[in-house]
N, C-alpha and C. Protein backbone atom coordinates (compact mmCIF):
# COMPACT_ATOMS: atom_id res chain seq x y z
N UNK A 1 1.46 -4.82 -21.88
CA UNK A 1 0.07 -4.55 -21.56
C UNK A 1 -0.64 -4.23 -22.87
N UNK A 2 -1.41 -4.86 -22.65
CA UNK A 2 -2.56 -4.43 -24.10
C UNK A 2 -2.90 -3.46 -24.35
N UNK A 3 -3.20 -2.35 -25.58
CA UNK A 3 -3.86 -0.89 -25.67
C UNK A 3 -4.98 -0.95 -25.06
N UNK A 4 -6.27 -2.21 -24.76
CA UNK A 4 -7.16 -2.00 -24.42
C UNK A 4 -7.41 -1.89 -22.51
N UNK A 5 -6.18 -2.90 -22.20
CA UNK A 5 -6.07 -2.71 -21.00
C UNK A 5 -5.38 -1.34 -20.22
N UNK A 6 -4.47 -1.15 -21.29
CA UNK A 6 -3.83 0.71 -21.20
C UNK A 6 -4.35 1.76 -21.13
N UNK A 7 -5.46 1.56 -21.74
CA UNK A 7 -6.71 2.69 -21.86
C UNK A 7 -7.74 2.79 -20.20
N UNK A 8 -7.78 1.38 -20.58
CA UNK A 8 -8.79 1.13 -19.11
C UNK A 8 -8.06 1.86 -17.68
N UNK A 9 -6.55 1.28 -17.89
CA UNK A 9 -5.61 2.15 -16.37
C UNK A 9 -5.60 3.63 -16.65
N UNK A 10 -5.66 4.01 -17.83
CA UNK A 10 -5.65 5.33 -18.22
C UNK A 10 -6.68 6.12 -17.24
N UNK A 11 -8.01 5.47 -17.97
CA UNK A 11 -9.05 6.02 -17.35
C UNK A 11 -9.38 6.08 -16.24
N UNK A 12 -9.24 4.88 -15.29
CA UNK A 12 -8.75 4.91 -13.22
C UNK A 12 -7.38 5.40 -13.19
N UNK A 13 -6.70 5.76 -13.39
CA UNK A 13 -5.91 7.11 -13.04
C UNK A 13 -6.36 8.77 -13.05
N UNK A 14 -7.31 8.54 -14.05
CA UNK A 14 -7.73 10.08 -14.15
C UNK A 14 -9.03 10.06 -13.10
N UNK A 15 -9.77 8.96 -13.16
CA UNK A 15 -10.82 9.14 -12.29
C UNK A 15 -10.15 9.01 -10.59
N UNK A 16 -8.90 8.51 -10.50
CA UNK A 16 -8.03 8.96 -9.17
C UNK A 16 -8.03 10.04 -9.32
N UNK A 17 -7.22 10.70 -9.67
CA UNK A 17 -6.90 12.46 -9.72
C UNK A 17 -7.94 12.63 -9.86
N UNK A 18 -9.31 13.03 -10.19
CA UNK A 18 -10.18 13.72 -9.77
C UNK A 18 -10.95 13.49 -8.21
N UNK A 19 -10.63 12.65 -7.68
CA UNK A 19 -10.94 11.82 -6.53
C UNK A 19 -10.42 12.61 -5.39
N UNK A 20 -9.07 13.53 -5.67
CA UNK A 20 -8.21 13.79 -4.67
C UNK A 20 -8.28 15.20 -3.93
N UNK A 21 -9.11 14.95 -4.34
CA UNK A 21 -9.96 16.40 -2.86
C UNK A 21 -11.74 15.95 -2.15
N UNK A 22 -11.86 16.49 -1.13
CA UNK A 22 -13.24 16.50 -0.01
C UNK A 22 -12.54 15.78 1.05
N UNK A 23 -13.68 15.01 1.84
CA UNK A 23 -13.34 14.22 2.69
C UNK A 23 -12.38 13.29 2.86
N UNK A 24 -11.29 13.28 3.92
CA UNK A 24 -10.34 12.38 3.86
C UNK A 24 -10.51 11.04 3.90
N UNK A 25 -11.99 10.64 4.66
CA UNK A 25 -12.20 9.06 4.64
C UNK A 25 -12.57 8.20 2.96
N UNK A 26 -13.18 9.31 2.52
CA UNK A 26 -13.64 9.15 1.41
C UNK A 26 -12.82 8.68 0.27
N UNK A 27 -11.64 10.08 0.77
CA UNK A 27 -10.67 9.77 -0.13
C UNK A 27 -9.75 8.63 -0.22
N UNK A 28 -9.83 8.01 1.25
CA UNK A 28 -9.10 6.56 1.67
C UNK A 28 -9.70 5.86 1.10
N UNK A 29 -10.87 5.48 1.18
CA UNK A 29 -11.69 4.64 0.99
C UNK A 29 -11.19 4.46 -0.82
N UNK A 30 -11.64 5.47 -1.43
CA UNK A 30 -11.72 5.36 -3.06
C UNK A 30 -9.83 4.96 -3.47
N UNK A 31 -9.03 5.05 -2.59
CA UNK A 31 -7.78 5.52 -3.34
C UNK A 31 -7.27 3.94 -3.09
N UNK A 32 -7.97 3.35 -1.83
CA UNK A 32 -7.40 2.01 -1.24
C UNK A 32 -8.17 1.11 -2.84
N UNK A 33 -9.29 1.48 -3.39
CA UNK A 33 -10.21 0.52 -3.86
C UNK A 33 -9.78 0.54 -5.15
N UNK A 34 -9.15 1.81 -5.49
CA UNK A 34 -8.74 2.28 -6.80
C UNK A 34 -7.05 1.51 -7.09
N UNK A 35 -6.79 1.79 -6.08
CA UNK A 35 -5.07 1.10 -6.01
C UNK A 35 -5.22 -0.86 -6.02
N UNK A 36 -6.26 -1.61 -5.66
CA UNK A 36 -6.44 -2.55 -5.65
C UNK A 36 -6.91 -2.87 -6.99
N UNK A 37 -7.87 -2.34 -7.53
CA UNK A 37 -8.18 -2.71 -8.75
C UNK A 37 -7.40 -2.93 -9.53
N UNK A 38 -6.79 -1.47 -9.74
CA UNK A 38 -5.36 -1.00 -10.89
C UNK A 38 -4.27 -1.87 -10.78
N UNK A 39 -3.88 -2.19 -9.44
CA UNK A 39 -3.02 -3.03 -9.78
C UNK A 39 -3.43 -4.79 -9.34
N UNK A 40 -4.22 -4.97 -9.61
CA UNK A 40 -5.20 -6.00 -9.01
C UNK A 40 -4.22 -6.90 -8.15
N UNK A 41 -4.74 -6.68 -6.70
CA UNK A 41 -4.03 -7.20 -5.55
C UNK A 41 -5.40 -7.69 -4.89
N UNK A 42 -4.91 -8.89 -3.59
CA UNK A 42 -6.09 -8.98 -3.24
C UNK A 42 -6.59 -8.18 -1.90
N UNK A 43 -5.74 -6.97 -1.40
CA UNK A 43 -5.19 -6.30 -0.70
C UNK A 43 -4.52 -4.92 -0.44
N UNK A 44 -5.13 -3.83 -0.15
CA UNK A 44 -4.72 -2.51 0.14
C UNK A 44 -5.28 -1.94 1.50
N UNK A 45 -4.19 -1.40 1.92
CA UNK A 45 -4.10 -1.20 3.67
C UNK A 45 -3.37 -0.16 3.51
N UNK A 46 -4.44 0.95 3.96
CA UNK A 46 -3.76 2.59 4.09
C UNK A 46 -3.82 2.70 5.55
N UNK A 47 -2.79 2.97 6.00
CA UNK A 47 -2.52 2.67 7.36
C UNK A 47 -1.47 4.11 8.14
N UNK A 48 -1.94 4.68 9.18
CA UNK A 48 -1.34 5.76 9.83
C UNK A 48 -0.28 5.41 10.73
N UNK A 49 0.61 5.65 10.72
CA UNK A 49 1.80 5.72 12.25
C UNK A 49 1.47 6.49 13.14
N UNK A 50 1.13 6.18 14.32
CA UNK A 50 1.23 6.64 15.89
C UNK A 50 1.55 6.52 16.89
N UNK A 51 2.81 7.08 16.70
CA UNK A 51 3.92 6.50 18.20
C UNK A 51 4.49 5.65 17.00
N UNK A 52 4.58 4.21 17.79
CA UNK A 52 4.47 3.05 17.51
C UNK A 52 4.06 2.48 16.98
N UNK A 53 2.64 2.44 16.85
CA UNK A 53 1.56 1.35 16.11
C UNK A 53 1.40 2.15 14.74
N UNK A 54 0.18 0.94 14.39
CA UNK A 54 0.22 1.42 12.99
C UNK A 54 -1.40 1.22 12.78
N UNK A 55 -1.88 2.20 12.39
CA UNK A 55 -3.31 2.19 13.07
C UNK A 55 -4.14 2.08 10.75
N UNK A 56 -4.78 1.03 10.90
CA UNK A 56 -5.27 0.92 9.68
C UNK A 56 -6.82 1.43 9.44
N UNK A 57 -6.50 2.95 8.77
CA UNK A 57 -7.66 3.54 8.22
C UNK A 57 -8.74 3.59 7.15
N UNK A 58 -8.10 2.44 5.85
CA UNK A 58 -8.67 2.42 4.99
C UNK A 58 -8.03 0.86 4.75
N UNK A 59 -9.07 -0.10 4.30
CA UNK A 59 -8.56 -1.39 4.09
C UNK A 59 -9.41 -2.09 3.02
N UNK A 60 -9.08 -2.32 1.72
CA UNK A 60 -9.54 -2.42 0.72
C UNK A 60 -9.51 -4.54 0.26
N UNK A 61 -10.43 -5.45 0.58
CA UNK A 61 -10.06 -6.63 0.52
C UNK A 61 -11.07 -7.21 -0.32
N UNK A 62 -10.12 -7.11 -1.72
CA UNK A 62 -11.08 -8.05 -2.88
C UNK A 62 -12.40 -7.02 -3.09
N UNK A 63 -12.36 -6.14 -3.51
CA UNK A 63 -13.83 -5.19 -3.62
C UNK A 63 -14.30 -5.03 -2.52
N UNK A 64 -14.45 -5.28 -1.48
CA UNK A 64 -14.91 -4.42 -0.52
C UNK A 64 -13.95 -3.47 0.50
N UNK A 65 -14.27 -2.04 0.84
CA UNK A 65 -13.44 -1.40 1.92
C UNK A 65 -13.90 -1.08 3.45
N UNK A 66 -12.93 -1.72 4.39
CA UNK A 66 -13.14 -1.36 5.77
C UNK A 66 -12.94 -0.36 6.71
N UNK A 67 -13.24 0.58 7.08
CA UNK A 67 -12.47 1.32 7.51
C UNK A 67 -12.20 1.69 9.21
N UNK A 68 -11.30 2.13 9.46
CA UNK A 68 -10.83 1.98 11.00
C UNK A 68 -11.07 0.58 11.57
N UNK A 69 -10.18 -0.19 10.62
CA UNK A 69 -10.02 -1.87 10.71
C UNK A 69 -9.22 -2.20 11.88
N UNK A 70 -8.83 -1.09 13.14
CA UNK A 70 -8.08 -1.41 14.13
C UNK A 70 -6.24 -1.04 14.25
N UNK A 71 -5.51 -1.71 14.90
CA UNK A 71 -3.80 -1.11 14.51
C UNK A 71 -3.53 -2.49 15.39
N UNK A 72 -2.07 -2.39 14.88
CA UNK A 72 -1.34 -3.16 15.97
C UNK A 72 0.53 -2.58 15.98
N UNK A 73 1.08 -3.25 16.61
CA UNK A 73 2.66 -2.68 16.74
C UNK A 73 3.16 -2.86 15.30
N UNK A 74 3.60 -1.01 15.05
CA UNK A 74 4.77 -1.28 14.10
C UNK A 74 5.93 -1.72 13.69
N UNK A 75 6.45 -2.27 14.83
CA UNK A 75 7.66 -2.92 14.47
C UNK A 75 7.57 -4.28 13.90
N UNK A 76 6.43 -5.27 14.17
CA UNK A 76 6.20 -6.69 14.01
C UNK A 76 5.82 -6.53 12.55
N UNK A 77 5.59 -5.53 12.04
CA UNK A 77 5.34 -5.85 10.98
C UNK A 77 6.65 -4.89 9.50
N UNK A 78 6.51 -5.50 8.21
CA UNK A 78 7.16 -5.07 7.08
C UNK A 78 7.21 -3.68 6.83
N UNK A 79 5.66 -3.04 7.27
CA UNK A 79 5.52 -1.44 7.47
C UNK A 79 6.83 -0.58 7.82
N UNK A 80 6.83 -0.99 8.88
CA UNK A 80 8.48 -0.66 9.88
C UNK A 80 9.67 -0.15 9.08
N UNK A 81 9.70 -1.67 7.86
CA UNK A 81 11.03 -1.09 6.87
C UNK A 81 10.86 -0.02 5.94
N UNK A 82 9.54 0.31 5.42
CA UNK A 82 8.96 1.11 4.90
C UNK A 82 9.29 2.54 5.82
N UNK A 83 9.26 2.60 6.84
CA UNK A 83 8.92 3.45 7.60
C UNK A 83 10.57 4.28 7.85
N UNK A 84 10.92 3.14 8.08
CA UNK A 84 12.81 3.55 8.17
C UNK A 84 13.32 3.49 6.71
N UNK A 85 13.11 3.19 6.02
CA UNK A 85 13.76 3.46 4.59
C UNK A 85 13.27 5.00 4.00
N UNK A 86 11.84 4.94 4.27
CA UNK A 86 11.19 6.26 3.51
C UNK A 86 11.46 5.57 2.08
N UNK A 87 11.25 4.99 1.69
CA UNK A 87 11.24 3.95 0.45
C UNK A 87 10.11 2.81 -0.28
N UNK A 88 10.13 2.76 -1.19
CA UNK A 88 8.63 1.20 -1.50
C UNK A 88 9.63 0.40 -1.17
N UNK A 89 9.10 -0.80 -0.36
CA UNK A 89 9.61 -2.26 -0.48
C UNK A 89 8.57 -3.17 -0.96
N UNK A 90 9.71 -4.52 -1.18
CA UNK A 90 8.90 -5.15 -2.05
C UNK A 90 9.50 -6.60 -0.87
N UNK A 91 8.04 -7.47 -1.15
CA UNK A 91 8.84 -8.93 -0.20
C UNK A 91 7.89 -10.23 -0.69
N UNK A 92 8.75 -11.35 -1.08
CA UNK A 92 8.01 -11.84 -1.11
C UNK A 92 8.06 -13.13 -0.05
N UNK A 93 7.17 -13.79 0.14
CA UNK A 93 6.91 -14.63 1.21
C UNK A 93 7.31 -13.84 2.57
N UNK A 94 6.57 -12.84 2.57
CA UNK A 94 5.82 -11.83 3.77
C UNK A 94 5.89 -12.82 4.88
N UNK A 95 4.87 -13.27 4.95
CA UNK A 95 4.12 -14.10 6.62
C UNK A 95 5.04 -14.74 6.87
N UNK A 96 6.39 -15.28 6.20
CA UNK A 96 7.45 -16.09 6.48
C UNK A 96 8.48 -14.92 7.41
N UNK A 97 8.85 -13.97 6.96
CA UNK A 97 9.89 -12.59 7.32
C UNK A 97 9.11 -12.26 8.41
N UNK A 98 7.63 -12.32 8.29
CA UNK A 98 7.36 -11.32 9.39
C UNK A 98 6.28 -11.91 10.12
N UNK A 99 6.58 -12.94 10.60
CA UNK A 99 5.54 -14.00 11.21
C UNK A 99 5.04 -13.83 12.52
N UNK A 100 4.89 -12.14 13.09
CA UNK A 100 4.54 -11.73 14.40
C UNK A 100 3.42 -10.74 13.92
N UNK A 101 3.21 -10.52 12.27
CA UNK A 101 2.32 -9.49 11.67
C UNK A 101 1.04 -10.38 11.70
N UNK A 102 -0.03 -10.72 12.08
CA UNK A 102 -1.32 -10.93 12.27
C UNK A 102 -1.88 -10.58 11.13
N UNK A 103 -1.92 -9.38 10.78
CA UNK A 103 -2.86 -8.59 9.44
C UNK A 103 -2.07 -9.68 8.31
N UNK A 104 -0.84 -10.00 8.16
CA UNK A 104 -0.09 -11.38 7.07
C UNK A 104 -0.85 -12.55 7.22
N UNK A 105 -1.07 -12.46 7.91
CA UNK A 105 -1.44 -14.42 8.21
C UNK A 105 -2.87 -14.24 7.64
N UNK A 106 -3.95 -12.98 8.50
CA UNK A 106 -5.00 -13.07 8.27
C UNK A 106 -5.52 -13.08 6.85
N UNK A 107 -4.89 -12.44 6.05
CA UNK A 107 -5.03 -12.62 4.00
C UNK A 107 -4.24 -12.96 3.59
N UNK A 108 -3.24 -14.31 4.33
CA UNK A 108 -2.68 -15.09 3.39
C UNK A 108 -1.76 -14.67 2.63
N UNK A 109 -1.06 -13.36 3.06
CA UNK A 109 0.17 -12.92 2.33
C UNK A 109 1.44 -13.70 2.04
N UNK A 110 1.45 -13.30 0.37
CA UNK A 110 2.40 -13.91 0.02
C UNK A 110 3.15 -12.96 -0.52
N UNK A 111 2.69 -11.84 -1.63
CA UNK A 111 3.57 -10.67 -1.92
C UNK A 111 3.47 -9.68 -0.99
N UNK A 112 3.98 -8.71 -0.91
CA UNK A 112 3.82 -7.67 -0.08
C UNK A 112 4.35 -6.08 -0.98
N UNK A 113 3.94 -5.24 -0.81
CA UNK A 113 4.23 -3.96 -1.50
C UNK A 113 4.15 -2.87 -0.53
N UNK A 114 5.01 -2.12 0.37
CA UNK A 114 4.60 -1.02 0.62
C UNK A 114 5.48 0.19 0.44
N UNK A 115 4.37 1.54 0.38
CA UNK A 115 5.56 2.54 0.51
C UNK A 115 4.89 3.89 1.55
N UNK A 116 5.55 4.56 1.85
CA UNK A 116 5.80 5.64 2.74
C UNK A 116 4.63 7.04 2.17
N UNK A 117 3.92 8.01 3.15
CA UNK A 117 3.91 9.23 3.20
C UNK A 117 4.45 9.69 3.59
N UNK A 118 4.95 10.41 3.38
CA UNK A 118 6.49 11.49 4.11
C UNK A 118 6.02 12.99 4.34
N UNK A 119 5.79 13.70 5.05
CA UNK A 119 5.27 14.76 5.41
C UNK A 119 6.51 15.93 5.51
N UNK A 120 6.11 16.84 5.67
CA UNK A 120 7.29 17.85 5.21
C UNK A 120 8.71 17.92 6.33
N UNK A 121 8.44 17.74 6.77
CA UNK A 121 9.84 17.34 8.12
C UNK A 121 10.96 15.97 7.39
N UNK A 122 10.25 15.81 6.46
CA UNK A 122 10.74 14.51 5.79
C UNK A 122 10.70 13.09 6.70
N UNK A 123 9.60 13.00 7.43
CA UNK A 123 9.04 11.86 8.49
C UNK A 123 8.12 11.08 7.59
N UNK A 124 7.91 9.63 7.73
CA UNK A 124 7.24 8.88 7.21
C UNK A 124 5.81 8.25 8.10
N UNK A 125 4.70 9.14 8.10
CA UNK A 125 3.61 9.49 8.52
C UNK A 125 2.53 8.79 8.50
N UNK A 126 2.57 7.45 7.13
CA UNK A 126 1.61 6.48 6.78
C UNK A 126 2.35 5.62 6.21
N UNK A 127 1.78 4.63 6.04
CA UNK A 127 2.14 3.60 4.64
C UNK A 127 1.33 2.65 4.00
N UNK A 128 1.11 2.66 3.23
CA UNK A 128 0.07 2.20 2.22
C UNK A 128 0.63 0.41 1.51
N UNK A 129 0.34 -0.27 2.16
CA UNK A 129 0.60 -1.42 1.45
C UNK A 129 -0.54 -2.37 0.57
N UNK A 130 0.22 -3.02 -0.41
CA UNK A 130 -0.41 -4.18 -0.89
C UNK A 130 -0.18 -5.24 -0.86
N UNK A 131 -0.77 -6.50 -0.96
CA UNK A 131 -0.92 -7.68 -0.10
C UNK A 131 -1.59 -8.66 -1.47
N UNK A 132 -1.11 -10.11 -1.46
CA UNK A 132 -1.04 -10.53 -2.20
C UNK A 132 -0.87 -12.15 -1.77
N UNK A 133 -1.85 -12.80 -2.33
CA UNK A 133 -2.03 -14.69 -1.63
C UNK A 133 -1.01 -15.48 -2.87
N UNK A 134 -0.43 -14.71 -3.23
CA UNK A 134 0.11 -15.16 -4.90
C UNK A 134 1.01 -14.42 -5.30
N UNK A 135 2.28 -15.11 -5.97
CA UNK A 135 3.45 -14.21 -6.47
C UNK A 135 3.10 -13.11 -7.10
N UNK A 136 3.43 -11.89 -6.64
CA UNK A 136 3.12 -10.58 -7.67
C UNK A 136 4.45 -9.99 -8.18
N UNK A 137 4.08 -9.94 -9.06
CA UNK A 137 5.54 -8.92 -9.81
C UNK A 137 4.80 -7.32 -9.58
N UNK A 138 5.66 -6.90 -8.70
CA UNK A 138 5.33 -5.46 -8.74
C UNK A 138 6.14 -4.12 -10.03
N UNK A 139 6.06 -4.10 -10.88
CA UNK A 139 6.32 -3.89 -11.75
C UNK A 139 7.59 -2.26 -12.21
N UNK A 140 8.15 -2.09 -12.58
CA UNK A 140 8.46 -0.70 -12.64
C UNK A 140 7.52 0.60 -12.77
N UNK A 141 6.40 -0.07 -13.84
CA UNK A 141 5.52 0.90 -13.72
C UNK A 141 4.46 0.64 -12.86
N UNK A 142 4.39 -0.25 -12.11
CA UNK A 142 3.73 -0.03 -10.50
C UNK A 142 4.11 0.87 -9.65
N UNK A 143 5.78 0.46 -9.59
CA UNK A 143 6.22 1.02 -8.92
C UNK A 143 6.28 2.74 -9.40
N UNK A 144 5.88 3.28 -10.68
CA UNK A 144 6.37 4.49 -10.50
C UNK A 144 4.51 5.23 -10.71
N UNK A 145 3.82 4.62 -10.41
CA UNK A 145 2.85 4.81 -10.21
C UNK A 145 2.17 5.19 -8.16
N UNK A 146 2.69 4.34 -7.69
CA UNK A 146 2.33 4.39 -6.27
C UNK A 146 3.31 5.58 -5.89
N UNK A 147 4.36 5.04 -6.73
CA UNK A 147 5.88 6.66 -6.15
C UNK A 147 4.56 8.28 -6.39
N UNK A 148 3.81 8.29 -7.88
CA UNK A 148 3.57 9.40 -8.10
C UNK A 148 2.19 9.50 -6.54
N UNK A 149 1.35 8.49 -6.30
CA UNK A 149 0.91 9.12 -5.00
C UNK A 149 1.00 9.09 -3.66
N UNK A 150 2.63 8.73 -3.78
CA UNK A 150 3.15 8.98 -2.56
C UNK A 150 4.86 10.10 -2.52
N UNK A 151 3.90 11.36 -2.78
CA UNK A 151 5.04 12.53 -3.22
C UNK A 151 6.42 12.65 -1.82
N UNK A 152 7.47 12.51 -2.58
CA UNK A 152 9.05 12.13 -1.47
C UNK A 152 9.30 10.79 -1.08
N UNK A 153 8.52 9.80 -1.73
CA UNK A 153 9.05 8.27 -1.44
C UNK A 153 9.98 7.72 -2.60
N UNK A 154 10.74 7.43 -1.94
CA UNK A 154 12.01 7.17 -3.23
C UNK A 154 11.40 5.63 -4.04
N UNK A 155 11.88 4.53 -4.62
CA UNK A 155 11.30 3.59 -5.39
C UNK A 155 12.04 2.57 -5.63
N UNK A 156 11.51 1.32 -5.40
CA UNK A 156 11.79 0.63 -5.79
C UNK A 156 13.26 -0.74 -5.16
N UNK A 157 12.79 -0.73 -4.06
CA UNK A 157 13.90 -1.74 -3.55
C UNK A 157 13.42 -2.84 -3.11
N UNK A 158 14.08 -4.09 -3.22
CA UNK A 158 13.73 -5.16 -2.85
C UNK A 158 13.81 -5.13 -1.44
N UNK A 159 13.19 -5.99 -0.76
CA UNK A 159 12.64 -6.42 0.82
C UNK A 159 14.11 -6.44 1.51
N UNK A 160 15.39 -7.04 0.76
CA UNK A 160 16.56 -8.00 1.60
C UNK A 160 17.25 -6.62 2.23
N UNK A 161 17.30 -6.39 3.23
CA UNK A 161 17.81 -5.38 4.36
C UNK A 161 19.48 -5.75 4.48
């Protein structure tokens, strides 16, 4: 990475951490838009577990964010492994593995990135993915970047179960 581009992530990291208090929508909103930029995806989906489903609260697509974009079943989708690992996964050719996920098909997923909130019971409470029409290398220091804002998610495993 370039010093000039190093500087630039520097500076949306710190303007994250200052981001991380007030309103929770707010904070979805900025963290989905901030996580898309930084790691330029065309795709960020902060998304809650309930029950079952997986209800998407903050949805960040190409510069613009949606929010309470709807849910559907957690199991049909990659979330799921996220969810049972308590781990980031990584996959690529998504909509192929998980061709009952709707939210895949609808942006053309081709990489996929997600990882876990884990709440103090050590339960995995959300999961935050990124989404991708194009091979992404999710990087080590991606990966230990999303680990730092998602405190108790372990890092870094490939998709193959």
């Amino acid at each position: 990475m370039s010093p000039s581009k190093e500087v630039d992530r520097l500076k949306r990291l710190y303007e994250l951490s200052m981001t991380l208090s007030g309103d929770p929508m707010d904070i979805f909103v900025h963290v989905a838009r901030m996580i898309g930029e930084l790691l330029d995806v065309k795709v960020v989906c902060l998304s809650e577990i309930r029950g079952r489903e997986l209800y998407f609260l903050s949805v960040y697509v190409q510069g613009e964010v949606l929010i309470n974009a709807g849910h559907c079943p957690l199991e049909s989708t990659p979330c799921a492994t996220v969810e049972k690992s308590k781990d980031i996964r990584i996959y690529d050719r998504v909509t192929e593995r998980f061709p009952e996920a709707s939210f895949l098909q609808d942006h053309n997923a081709y990489s996929y990135c997600g990882f876990p909130s884990i709440d103090n019971d050590g339960s995995a409470v959300a999961v935050t993915c990124l989404l991708d029409d194009r091979p992404h290398e999710f990087t080590h220091e991606d990966q230990e970047l999303l680990s730092a804002l998602a405190p108790g998610a372990g890092r870094g495993r490939s998709g193959d179960l």
